[in-house]
C-alpha atoms as a PDB file:
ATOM      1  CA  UNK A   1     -61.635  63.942 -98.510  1.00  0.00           C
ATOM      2  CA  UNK A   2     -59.237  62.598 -96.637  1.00  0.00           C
ATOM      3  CA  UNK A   3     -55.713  63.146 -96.676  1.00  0.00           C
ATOM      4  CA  UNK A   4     -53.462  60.653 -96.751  1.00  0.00           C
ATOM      5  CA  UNK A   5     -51.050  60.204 -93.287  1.00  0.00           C
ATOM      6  CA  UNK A   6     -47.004  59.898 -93.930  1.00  0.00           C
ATOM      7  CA  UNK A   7     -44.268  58.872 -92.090  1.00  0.00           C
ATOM      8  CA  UNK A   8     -40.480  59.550 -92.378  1.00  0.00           C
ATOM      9  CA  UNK A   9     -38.453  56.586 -93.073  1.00  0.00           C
ATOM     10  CA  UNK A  10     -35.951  57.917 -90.247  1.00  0.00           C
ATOM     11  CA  UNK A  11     -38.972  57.903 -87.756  1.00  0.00           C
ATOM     12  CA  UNK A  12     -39.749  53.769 -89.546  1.00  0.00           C
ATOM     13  CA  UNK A  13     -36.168  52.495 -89.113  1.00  0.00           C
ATOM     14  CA  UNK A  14     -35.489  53.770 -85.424  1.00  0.00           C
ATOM     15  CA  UNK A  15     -38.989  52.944 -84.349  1.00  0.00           C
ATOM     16  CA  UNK A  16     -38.051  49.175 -85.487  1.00  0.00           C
ATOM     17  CA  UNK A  17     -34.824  49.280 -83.655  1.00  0.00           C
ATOM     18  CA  UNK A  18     -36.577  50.387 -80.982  1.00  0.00           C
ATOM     19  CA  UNK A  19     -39.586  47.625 -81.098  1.00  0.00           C
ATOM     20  CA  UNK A  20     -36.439  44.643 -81.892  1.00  0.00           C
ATOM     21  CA  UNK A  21     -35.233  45.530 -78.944  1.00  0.00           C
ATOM     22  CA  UNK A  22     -38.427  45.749 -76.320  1.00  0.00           C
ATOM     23  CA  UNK A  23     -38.033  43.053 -73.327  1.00  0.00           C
ATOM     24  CA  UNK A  24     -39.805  40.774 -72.822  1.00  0.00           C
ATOM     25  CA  UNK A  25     -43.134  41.042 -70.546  1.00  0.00           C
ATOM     26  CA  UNK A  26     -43.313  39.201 -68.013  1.00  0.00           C
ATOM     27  CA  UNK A  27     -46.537  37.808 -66.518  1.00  0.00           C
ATOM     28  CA  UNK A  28     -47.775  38.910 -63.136  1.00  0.00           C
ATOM     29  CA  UNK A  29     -50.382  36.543 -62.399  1.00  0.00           C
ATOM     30  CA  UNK A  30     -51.146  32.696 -62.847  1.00  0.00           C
ATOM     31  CA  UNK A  31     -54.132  30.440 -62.942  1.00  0.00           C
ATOM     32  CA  UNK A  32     -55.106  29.423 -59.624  1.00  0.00           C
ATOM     33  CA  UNK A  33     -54.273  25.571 -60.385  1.00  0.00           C
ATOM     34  CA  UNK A  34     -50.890  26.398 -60.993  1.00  0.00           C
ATOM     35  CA  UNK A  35     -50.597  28.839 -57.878  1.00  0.00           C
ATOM     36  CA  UNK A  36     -51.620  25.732 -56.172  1.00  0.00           C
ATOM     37  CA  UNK A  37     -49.547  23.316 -57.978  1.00  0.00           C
ATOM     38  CA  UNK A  38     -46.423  25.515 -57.386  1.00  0.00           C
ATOM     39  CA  UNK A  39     -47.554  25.890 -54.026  1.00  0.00           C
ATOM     40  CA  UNK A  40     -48.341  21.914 -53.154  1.00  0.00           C
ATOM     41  CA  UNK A  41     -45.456  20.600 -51.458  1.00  0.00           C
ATOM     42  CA  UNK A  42     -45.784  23.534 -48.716  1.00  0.00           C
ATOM     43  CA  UNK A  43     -49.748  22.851 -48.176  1.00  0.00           C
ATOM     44  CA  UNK A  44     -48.589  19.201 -47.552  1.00  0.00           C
ATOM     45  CA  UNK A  45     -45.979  20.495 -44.690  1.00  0.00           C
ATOM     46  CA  UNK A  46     -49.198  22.580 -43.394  1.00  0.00           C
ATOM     47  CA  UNK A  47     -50.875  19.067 -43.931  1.00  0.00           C
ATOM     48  CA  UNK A  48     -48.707  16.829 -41.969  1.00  0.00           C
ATOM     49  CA  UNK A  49     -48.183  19.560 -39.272  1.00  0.00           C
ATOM     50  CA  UNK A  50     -52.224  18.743 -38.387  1.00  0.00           C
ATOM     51  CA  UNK A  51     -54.219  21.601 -40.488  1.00  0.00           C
ATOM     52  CA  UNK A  52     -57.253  20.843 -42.086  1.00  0.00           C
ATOM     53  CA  UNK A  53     -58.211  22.175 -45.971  1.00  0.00           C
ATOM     54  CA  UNK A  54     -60.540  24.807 -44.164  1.00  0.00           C
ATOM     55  CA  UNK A  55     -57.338  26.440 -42.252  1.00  0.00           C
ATOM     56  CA  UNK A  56     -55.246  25.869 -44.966  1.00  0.00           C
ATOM     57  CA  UNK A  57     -57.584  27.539 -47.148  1.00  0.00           C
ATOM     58  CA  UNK A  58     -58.296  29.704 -44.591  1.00  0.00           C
ATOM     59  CA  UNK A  59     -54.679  31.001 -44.348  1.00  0.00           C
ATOM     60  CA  UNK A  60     -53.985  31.469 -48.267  1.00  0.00           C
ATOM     61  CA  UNK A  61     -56.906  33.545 -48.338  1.00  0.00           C
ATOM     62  CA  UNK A  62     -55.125  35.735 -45.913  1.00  0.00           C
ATOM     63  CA  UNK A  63     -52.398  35.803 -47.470  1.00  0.00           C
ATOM     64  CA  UNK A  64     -54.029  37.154 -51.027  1.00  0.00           C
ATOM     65  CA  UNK A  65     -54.929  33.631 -52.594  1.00  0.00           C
ATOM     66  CA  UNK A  66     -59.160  33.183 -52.989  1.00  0.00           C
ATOM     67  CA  UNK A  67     -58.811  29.475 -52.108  1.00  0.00           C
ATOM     68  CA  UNK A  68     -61.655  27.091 -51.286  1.00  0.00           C
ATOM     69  CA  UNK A  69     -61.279  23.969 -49.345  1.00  0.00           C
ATOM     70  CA  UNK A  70     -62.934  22.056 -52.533  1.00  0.00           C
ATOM     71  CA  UNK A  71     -59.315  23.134 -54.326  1.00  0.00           C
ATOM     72  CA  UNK A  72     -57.357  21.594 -52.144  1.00  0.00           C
ATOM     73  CA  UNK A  73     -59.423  18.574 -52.415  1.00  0.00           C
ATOM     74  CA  UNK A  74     -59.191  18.382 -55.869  1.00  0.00           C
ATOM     75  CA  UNK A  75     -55.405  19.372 -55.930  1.00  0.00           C
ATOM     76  CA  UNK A  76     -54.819  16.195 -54.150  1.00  0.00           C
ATOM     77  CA  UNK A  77     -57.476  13.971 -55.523  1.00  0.00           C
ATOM     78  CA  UNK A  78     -55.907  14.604 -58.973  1.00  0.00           C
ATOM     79  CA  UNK A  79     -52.224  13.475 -57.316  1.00  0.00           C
ATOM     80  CA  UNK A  80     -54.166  10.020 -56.048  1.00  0.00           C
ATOM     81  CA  UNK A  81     -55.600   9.857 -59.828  1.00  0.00           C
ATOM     82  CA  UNK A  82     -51.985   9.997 -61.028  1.00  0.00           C
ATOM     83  CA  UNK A  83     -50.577   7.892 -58.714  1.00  0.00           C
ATOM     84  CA  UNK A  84     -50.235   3.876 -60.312  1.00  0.00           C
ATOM     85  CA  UNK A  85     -51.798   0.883 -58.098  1.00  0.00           C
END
């Protein structure tokens, strides 16, 4: 039989203060579209200054961001799809 679990009222009360007043958590990561969005106006720089997708994607990779040239493409494609005629 089992026997049933209790807890002080004390332990309740400060354990909600305690919970109430908890930060709050901050995310550490992103998707990669909004890495890339957030990142856009600097891969245009990169763009105007004569790199390609490939060494673009080449250098984020470097620098920690998996990045294919095909994202880039399609970071910019969806700009051109935005942009009125």
């Amino acid at each position: 039989m089992a026997s049933k679990k209790e807890v002080d009222i004390a332990t309740i009360e400060k354990v909600k203060k305690f919970l109430e007043k908890v930060p709050s958590k901050e995310p550490t990561t992103k998707p990669l579209i909004e890495a890339l969005e957030e990142l856009k106006p600097a891969i245009e720089i990169a763009i105007e200054r004569g790199h390609t997708r490939q060494e673009i994607a080449d250098m984020l990779v470097e620098k920690g961001i998996e990045v294919k040239p095909y994202h880039l493409k399609n970071l910019f494609a969806k700009q051109r799809e935005e942009t009125p005629k």
